[in-house]
N, C-alpha and C. Protein backbone atom coordinates (compact mmCIF):
# COMPACT_ATOMS: atom_id res chain seq x y z
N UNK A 1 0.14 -4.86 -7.13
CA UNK A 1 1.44 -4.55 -7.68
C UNK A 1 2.44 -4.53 -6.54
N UNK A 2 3.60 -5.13 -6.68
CA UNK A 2 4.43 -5.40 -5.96
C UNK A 2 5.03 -3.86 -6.18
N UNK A 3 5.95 -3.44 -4.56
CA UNK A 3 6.62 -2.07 -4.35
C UNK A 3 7.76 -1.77 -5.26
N UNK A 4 8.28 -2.71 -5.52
CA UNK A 4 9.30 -2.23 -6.55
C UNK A 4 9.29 -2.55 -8.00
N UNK A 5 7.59 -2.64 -8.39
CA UNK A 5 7.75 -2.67 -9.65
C UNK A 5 7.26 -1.53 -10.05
N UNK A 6 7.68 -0.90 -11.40
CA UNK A 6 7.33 0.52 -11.75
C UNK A 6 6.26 0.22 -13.33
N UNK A 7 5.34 1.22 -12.85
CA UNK A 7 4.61 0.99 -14.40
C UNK A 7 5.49 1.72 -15.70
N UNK A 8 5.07 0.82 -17.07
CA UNK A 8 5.29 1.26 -17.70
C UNK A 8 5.17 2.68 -18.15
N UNK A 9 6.02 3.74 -18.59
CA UNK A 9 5.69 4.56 -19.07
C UNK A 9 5.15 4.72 -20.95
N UNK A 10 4.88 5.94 -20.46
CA UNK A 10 4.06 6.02 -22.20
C UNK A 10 4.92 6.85 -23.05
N UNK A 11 5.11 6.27 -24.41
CA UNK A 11 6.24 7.22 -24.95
C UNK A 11 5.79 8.13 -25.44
N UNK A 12 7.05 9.25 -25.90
CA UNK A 12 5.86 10.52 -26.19
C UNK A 12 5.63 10.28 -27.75
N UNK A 13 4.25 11.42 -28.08
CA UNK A 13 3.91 11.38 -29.49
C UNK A 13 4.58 11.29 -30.49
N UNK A 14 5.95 11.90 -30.77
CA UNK A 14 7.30 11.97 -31.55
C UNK A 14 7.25 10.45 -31.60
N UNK A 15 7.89 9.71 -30.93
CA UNK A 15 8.47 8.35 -30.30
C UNK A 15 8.04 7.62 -31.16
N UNK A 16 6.62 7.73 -30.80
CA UNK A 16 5.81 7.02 -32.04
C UNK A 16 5.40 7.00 -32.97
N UNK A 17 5.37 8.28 -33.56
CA UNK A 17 5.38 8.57 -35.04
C UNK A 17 6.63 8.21 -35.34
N UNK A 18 7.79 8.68 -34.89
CA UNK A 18 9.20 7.64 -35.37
C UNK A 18 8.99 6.14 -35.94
N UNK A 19 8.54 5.69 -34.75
CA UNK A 19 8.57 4.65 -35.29
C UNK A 19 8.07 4.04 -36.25
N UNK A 20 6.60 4.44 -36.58
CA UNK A 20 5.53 4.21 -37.28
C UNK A 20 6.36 4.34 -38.90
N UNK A 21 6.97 5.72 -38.93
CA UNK A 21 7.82 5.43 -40.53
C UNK A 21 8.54 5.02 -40.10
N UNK A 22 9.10 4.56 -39.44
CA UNK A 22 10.62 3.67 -40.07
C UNK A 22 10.24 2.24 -40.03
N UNK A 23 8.95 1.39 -39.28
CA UNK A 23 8.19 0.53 -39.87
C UNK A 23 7.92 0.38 -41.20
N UNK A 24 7.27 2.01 -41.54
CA UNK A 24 6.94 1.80 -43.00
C UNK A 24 7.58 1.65 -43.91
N UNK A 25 9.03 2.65 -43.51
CA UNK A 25 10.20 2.42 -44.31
C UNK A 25 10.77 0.91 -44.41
N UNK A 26 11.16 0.42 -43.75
CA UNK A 26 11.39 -0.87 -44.34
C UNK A 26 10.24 -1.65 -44.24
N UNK A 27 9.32 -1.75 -44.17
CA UNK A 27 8.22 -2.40 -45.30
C UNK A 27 8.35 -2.09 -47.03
N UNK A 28 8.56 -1.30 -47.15
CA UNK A 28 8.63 -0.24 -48.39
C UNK A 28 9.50 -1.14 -48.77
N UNK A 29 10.47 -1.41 -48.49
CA UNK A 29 12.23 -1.78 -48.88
C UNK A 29 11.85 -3.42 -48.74
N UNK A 30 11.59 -3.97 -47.98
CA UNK A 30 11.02 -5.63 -48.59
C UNK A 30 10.53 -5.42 -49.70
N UNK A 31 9.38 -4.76 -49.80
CA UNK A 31 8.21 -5.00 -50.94
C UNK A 31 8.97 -4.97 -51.88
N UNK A 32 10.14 -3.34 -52.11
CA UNK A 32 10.75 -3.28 -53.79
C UNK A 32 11.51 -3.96 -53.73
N UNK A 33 12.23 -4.78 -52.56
CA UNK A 33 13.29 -5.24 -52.47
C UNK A 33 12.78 -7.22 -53.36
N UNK A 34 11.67 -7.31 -52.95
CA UNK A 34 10.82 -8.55 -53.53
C UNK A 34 10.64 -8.28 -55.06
N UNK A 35 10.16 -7.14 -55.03
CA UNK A 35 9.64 -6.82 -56.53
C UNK A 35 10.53 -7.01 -57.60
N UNK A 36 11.74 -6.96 -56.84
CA UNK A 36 13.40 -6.78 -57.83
C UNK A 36 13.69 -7.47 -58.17
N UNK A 37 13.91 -8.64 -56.95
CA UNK A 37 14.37 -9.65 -56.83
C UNK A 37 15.62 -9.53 -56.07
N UNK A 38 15.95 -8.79 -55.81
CA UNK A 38 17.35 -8.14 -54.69
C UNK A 38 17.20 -8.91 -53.01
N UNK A 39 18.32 -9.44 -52.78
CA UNK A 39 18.45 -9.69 -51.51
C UNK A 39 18.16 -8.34 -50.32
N UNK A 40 18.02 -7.95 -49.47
CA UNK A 40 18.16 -7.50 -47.82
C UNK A 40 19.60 -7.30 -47.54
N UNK A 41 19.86 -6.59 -47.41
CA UNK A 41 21.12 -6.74 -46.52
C UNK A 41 20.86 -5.97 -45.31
N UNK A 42 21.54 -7.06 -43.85
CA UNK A 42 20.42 -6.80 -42.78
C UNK A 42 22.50 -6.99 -41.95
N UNK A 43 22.21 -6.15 -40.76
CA UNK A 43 23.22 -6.07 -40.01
C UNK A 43 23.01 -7.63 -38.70
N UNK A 44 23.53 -8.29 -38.63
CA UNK A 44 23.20 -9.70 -38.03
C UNK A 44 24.03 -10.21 -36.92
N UNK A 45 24.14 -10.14 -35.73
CA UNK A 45 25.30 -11.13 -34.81
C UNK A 45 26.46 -10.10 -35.00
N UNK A 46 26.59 -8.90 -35.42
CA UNK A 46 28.12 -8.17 -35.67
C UNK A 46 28.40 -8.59 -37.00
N UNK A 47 27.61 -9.45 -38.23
CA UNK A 47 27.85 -9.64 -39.25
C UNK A 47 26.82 -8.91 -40.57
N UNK A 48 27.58 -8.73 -41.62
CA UNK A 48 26.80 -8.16 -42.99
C UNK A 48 26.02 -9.67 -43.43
N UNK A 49 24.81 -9.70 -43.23
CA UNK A 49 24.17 -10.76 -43.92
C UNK A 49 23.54 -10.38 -45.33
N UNK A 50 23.17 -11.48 -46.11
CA UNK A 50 21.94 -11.01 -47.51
C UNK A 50 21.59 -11.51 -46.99
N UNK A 51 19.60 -11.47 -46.73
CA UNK A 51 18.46 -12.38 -46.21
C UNK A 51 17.80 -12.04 -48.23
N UNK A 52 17.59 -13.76 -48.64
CA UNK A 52 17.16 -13.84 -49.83
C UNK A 52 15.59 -12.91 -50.09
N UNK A 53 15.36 -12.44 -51.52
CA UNK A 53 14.51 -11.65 -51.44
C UNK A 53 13.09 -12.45 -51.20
C-alpha cells in the first residue's frame, strides 16, 4: 500500500441498516409502482422525470 492511500473505513451499524430500508423502500415502490401500472417519478440531471412503469 502506497503512503498516502488510506483504507477504507467501515460504516457504522445505523449506516447500514439505513440503508438496507431505504433499498427496501423503493423496491417496495417499483413493485406497486409495476403492479399499478404508474410511472416512477425519479429526480434526474436537476430534472422531474416519469421512468415508465
Amino acid at each position: 500500500m502506497k503512503s498516502n492511500e488510506r483504507k477504507a473505513t467501515k460504516a457504522p451499524t445505523f449506516v447500514l441498516r439505513a440503508e438496507r430500508a431505504l433499498h427496501r423502500a423503493a423496491h417496495n415502490v417499483r413493485v406497486q409502482n409495476r403492479a399499478l401500472g404508474l410511472p416512477v417519478i425519479v429526480w434526474q440531471d436537476g430534472k422531474v422525470v416519469e421512468k415508465p412503469a
